[in-house]
C-alpha atoms as a PDB file:
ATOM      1  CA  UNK A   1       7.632  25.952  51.364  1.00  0.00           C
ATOM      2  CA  UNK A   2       9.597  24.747  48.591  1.00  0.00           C
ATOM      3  CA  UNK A   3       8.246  27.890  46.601  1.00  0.00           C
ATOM      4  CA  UNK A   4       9.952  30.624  49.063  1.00  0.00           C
ATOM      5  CA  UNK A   5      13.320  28.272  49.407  1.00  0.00           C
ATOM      6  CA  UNK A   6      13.067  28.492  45.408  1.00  0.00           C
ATOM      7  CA  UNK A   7      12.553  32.477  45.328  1.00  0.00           C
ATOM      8  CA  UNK A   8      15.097  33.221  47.944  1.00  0.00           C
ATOM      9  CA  UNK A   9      17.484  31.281  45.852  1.00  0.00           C
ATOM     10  CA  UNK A  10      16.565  33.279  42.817  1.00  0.00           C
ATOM     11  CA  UNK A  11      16.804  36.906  44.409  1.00  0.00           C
ATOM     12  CA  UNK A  12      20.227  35.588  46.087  1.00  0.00           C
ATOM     13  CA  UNK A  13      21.520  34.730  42.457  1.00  0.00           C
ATOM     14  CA  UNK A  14      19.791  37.970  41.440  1.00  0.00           C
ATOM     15  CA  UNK A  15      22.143  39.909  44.024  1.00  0.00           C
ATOM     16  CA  UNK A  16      25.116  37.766  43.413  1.00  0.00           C
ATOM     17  CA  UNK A  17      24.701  38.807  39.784  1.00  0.00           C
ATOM     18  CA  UNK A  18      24.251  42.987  40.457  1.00  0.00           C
ATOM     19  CA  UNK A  19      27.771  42.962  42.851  1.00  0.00           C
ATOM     20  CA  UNK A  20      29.531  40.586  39.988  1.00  0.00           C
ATOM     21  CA  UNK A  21      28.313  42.906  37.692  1.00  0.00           C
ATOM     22  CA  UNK A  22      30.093  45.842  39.708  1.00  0.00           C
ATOM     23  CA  UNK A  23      33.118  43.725  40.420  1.00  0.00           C
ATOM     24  CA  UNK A  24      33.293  43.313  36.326  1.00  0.00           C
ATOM     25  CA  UNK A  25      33.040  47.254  36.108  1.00  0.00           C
ATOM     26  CA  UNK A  26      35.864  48.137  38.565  1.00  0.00           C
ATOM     27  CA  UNK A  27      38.057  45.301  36.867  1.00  0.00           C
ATOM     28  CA  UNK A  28      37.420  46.852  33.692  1.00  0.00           C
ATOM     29  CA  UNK A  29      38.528  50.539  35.432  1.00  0.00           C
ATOM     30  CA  UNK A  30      41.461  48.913  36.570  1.00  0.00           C
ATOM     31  CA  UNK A  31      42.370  47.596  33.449  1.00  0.00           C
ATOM     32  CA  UNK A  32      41.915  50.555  31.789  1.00  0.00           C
ATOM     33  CA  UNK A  33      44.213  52.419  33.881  1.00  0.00           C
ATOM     34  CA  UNK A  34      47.244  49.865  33.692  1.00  0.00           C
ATOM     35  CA  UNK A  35      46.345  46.935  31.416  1.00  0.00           C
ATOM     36  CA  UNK A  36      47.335  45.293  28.304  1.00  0.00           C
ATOM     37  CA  UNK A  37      44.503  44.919  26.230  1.00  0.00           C
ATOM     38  CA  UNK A  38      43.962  41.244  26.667  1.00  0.00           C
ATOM     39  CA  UNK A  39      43.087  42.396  30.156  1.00  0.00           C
ATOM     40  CA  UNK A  40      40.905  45.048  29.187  1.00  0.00           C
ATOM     41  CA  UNK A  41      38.866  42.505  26.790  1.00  0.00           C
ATOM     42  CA  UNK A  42      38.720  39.620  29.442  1.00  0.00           C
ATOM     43  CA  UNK A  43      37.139  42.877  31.619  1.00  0.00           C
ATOM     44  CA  UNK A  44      34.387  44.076  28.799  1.00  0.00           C
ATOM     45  CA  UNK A  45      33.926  40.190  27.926  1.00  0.00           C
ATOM     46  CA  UNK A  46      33.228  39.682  31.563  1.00  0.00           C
ATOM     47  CA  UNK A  47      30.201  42.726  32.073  1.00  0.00           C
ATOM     48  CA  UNK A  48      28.757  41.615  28.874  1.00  0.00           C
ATOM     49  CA  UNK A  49      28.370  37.757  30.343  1.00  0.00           C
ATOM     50  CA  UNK A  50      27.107  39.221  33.764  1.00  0.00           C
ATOM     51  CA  UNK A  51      24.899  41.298  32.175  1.00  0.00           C
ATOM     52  CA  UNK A  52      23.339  38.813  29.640  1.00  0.00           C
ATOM     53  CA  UNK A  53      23.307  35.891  32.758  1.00  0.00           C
ATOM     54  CA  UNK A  54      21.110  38.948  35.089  1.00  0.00           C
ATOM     55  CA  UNK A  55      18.898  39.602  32.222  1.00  0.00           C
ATOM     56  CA  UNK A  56      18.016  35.852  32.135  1.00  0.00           C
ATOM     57  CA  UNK A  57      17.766  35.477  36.038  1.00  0.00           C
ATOM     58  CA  UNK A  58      14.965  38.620  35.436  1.00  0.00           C
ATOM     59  CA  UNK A  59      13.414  36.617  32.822  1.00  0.00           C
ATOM     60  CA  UNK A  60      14.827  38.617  29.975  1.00  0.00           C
ATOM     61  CA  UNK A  61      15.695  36.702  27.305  1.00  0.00           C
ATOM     62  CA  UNK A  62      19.672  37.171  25.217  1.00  0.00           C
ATOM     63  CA  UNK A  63      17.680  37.774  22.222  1.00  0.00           C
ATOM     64  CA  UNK A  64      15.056  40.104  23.884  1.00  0.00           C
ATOM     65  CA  UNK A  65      18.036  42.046  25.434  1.00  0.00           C
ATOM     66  CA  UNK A  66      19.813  42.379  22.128  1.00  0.00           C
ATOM     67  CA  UNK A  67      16.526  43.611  20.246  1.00  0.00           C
ATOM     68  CA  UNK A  68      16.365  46.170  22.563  1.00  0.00           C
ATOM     69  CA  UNK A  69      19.995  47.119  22.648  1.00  0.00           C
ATOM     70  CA  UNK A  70      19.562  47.932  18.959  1.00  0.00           C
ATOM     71  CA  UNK A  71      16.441  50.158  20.087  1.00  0.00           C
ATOM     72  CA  UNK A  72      18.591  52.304  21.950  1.00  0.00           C
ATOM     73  CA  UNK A  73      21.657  52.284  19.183  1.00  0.00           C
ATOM     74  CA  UNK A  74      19.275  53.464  16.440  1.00  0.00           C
ATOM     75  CA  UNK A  75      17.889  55.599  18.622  1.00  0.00           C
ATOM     76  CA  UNK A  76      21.191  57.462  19.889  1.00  0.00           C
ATOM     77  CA  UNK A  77      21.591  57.446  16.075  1.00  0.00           C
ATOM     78  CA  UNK A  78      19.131  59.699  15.677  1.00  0.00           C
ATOM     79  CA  UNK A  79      19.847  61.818  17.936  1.00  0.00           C
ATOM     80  CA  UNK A  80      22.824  64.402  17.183  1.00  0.00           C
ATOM     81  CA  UNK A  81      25.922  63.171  19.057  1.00  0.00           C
ATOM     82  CA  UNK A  82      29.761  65.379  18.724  1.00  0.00           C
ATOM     83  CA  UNK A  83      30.952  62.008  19.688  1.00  0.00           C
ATOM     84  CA  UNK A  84      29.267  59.984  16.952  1.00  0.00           C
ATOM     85  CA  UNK A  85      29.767  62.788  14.365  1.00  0.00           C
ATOM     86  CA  UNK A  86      33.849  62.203  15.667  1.00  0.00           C
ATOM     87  CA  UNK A  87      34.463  58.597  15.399  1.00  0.00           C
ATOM     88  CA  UNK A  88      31.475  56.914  14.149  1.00  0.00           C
ATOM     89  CA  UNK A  89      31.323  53.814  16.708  1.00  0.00           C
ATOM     90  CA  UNK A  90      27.683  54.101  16.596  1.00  0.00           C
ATOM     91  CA  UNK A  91      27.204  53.740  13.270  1.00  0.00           C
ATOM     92  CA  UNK A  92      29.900  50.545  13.338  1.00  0.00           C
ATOM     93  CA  UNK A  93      28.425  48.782  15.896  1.00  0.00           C
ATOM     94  CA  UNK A  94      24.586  48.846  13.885  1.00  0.00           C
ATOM     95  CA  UNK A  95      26.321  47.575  11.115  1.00  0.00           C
ATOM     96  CA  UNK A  96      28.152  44.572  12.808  1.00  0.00           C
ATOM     97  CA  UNK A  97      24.520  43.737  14.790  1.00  0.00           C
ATOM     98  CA  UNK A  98      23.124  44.019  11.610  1.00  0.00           C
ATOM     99  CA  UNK A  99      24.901  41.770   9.348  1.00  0.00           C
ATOM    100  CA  UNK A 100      25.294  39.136  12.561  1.00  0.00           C
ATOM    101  CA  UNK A 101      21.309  39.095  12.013  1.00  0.00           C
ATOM    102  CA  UNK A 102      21.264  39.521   9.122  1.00  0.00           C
ATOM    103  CA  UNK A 103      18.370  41.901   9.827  1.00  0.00           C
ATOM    104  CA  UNK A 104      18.968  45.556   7.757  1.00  0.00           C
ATOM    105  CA  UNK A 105      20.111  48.511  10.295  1.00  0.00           C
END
């Protein structure tokens, strides 16, 4: 008994976690539409929390979830992007994940 009590609390944080993680979104599009920037950063700062605290819930790991982040950024590097070619934020962010490993991008 003490199992199910313990897995409905888990899928209940589980849900909790996926409408918090919308609620983060739409107070980032809010911000983005009228706020100062300290508002808009509080918004991003709040889906990246959310979405690190749902990976762990699903037994993903902040590491794990970072290793593949970096997957999909070298990936989209590869891969020819007008926006990337424009501004470069691609490229920016493997550098920064790079030297905070300290692993070569």
């Amino acid at each position: 008994m003490l199992n199910d009590a313990g897995s409905a609390k888990k899928l209940m944080a589980v849900e909790w976690l996926k409408a918090e993680l919308l609620s983060e979104e739409g107070d980032l599009f809010r911000a983005l539409i009228n706020g100062p920037e300290d508002r808009i950063l509080d918004a991003l700062a709040g889906v990246l929390i959310t979405t690190y605290t749902l990976g762990q819930r699903l037994g993903i790991s902040p590491p794990r979830l970072e290793d593949r982040a970096i997957q999909r950024l070298n990936r989209s590097l590869s891969e020819d992007q007008e926006l990337e070619e424009w501004f470069g934020d691609l490229n920016r962010l493997a550098r920064y994940l790079g030297r905070r490993d300290g692993k070569p991008m």
